[in-house]
N, C-alpha and C. Protein backbone atom coordinates (compact mmCIF):
# COMPACT_ATOMS: atom_id res chain seq x y z
N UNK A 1 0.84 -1.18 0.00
CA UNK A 1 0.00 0.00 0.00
C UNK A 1 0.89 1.24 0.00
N UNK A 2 0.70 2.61 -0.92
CA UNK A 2 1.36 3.00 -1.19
C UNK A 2 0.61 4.46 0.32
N UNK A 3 1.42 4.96 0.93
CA UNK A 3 0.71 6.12 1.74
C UNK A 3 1.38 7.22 1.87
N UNK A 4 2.34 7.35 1.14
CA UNK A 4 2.48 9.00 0.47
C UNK A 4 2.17 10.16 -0.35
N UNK A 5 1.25 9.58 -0.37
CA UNK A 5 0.15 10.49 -1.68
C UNK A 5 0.19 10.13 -2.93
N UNK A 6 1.89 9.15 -3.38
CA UNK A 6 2.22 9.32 -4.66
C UNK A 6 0.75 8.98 -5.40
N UNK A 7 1.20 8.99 -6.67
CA UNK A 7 0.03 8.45 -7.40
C UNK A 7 -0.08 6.70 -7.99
N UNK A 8 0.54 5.94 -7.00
CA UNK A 8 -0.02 4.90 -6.90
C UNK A 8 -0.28 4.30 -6.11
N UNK A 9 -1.79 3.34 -5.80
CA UNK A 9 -1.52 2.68 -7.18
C UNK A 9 -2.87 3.43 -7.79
N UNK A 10 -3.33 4.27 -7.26
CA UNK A 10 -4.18 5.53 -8.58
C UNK A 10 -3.92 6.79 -7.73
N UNK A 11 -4.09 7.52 -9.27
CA UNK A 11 -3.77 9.27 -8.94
C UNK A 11 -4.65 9.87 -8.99
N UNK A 12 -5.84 9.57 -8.66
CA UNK A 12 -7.26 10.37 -8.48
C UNK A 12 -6.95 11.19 -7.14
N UNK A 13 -6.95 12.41 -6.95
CA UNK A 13 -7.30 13.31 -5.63
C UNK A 13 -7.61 12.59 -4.23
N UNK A 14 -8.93 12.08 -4.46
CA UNK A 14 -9.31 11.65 -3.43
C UNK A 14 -8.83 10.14 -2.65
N UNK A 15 -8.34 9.44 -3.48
CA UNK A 15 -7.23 8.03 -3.12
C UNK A 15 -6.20 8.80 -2.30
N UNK A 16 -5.26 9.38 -3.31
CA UNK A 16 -3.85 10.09 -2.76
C UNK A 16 -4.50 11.00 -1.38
N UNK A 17 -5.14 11.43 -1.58
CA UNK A 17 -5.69 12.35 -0.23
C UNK A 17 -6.02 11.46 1.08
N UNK A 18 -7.08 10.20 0.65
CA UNK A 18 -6.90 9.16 1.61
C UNK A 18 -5.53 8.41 2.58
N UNK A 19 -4.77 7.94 1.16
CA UNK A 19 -3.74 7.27 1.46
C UNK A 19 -2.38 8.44 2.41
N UNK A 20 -2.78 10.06 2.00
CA UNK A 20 -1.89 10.73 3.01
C UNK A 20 -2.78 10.89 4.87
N UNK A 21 -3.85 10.52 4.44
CA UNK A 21 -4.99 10.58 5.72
C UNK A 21 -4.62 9.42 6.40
N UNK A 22 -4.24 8.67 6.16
CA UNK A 22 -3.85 7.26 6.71
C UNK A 22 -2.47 7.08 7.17
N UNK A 23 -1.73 7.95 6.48
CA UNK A 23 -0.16 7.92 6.77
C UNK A 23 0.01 9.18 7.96
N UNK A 24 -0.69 10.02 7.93
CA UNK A 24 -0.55 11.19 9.11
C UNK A 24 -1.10 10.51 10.66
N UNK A 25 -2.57 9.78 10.12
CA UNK A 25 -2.76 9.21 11.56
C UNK A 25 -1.81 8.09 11.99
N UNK A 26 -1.14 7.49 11.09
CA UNK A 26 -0.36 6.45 11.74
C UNK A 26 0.95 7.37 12.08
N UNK A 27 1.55 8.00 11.50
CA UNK A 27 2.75 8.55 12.11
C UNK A 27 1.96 9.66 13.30
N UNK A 28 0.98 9.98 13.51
CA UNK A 28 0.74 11.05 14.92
C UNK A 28 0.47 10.21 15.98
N UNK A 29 0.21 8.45 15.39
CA UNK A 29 -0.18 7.35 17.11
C UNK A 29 1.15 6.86 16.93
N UNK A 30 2.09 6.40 16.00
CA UNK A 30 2.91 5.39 16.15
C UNK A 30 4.75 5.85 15.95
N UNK A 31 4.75 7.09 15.70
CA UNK A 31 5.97 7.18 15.32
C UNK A 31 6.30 8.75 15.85
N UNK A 32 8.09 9.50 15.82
CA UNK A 32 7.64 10.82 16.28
C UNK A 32 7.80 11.62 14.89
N UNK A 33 8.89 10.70 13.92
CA UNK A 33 8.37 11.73 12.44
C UNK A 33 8.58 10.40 11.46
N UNK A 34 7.51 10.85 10.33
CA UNK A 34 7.77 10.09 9.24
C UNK A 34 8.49 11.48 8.31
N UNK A 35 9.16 10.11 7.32
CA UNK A 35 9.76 10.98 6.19
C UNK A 35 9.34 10.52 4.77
N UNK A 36 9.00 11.38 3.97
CA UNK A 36 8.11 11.13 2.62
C UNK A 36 9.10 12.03 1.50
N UNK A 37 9.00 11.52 0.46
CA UNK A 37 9.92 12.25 -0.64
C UNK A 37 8.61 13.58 -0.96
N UNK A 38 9.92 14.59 -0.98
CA UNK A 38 9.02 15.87 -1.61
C UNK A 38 8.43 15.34 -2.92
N UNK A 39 7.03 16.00 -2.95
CA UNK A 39 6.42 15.36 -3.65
C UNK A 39 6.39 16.28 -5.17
N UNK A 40 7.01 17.49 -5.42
CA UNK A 40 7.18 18.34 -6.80
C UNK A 40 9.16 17.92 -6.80
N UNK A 41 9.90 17.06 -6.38
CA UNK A 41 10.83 17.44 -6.74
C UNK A 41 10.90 16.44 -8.10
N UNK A 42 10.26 15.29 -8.39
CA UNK A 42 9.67 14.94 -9.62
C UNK A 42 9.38 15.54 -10.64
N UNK A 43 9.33 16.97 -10.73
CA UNK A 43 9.35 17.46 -11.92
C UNK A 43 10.58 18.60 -12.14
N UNK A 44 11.54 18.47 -11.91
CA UNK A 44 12.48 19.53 -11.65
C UNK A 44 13.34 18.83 -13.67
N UNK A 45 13.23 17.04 -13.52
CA UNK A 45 13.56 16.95 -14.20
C UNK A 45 12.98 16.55 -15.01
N UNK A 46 12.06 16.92 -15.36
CA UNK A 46 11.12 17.22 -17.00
C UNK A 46 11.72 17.90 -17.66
N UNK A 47 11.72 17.57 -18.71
CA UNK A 47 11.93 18.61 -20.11
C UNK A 47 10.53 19.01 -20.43
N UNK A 48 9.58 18.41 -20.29
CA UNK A 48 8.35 18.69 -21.25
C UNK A 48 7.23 18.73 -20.25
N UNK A 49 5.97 19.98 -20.30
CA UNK A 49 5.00 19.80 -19.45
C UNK A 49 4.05 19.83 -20.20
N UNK A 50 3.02 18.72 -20.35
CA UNK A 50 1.98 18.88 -21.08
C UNK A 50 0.80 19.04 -20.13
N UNK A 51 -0.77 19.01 -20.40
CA UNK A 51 -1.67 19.76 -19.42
C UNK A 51 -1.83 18.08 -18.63
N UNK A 52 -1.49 17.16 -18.64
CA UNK A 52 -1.79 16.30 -17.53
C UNK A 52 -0.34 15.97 -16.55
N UNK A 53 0.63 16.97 -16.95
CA UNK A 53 1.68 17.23 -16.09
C UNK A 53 1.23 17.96 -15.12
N UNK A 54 0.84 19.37 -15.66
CA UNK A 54 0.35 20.20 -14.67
C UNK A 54 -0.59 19.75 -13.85
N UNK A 55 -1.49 19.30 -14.03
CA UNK A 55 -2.86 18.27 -13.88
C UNK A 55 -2.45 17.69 -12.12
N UNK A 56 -1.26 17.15 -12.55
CA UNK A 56 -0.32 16.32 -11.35
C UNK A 56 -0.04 17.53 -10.72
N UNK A 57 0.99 18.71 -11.18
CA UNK A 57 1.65 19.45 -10.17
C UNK A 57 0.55 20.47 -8.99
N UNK A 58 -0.54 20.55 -9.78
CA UNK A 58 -1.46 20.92 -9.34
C UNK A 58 -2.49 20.10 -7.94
N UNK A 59 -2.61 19.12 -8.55
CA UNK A 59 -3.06 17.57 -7.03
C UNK A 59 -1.25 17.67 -6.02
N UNK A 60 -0.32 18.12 -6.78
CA UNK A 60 0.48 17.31 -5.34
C UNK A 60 0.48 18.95 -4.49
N UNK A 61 0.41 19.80 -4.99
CA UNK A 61 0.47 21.17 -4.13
C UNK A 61 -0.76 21.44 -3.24
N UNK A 62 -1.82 20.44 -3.49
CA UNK A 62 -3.80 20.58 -2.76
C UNK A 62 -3.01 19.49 -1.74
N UNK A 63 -2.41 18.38 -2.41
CA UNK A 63 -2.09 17.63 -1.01
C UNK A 63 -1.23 17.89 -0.54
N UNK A 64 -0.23 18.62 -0.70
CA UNK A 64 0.99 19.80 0.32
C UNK A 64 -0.08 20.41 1.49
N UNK A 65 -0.91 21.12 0.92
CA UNK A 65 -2.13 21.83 1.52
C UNK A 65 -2.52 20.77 2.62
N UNK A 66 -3.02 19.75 2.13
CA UNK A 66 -4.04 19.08 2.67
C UNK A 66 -3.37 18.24 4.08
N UNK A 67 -1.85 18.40 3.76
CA UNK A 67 -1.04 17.63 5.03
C UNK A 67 -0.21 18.77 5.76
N UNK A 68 -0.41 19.77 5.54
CA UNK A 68 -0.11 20.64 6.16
C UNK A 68 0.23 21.06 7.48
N UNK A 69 -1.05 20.97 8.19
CA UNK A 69 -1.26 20.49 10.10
C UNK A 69 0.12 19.56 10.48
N UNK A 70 0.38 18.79 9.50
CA UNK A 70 0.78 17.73 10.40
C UNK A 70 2.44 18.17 10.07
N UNK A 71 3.13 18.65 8.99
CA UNK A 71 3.88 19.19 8.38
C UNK A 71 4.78 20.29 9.18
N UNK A 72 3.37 21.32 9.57
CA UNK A 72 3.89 22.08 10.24
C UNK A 72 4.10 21.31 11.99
N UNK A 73 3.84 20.61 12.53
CA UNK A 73 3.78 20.07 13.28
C UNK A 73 5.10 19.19 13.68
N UNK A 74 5.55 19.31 12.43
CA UNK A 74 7.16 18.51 12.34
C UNK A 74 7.51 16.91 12.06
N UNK A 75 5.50 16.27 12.14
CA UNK A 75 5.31 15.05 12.46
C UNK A 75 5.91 14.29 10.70
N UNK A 76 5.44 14.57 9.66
CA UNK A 76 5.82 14.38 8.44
C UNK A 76 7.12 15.20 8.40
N UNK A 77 7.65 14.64 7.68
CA UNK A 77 8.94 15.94 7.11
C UNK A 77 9.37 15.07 5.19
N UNK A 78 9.64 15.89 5.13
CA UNK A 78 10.03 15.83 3.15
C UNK A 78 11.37 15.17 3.24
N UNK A 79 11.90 14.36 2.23
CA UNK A 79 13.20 13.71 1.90
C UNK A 79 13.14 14.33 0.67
N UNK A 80 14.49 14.06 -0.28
CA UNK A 80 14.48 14.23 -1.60
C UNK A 80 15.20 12.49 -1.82
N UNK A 81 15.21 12.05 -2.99
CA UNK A 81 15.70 11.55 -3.39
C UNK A 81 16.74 11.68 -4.18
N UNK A 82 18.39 10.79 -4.17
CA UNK A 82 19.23 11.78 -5.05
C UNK A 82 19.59 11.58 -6.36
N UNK A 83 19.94 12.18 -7.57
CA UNK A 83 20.13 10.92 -8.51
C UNK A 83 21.25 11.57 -9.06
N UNK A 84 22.24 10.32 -9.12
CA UNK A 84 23.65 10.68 -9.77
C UNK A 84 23.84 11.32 -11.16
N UNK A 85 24.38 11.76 -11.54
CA UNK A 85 24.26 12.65 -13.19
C UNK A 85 25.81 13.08 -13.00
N UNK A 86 26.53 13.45 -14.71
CA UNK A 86 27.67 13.74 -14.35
C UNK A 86 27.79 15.43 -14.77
N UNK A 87 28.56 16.21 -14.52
CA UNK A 87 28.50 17.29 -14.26
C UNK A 87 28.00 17.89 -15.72
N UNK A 88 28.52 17.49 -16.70
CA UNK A 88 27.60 17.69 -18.14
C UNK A 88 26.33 17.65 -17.85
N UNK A 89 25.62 16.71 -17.71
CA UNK A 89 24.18 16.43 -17.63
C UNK A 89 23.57 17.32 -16.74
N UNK A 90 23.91 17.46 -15.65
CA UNK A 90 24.15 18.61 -14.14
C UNK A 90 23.64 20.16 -14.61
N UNK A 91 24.95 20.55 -15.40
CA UNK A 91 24.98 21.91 -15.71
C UNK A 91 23.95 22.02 -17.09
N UNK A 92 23.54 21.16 -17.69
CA UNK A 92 22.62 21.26 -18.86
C UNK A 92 21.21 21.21 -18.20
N UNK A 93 21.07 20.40 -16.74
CA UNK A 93 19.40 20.74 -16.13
C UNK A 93 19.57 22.15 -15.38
N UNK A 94 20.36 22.34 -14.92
CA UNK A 94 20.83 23.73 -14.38
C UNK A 94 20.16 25.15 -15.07
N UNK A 95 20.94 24.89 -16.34
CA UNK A 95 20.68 26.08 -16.90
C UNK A 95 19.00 26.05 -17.43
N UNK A 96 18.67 24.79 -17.81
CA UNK A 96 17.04 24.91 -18.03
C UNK A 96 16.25 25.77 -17.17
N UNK A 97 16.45 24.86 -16.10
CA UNK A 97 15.63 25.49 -14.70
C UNK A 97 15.87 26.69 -14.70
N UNK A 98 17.13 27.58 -15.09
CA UNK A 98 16.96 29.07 -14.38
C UNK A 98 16.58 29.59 -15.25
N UNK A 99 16.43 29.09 -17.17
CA UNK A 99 15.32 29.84 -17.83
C UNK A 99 13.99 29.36 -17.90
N UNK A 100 13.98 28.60 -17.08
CA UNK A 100 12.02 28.14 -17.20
C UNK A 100 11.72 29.46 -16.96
């Protein structure tokens, strides 16, 4: 069972919204923080946004919102995940990002 909001194993709003409703009450009875991968750093490396990209960036920022309480609370906290690239590849997402 997936209970980070991601979008599986469906990306409908109200699943992902569940499955973070389920992961906040278990880390506020059972744990003192969970850690969940930021959930927009998934698009940092896109090249291409079409309208069911946004579609996504749009549901994971309502469920930023929607876990918020618990966020600010310190009980959730964000990870990133890292991914190796060599400094070519590096400095070519680099410069994208600062002209998006």
């Amino acid at each position: 069972m997936e209970l980070s909001g991601a979008p599986v194993p469906c990306a409908a709003f109200a699943c992902r919204a569940r499955n973070l409703d389920e992961l906040s009450r278990f880390s506020v009875l059972f744990s003192d923080e969970t850690i969940i991968e930021f959930p927009l750093m998934k698009y940092i490396y896109d090249d291409h946004y079409d309208e069911y990209t946004v579609e996504d960036i749009i549901c994971d920022i309502q469920l930023l919102y929607y876990i918020r309480p618990v966020v600010e609370a310190s009980i959730i906290k964000f990870g990133v995940k890292t991914m190796d690239i060599c400094i070519d590849c590096f400095e070519n997402k680099a410069s994208k990002i600062e002209n998006f």
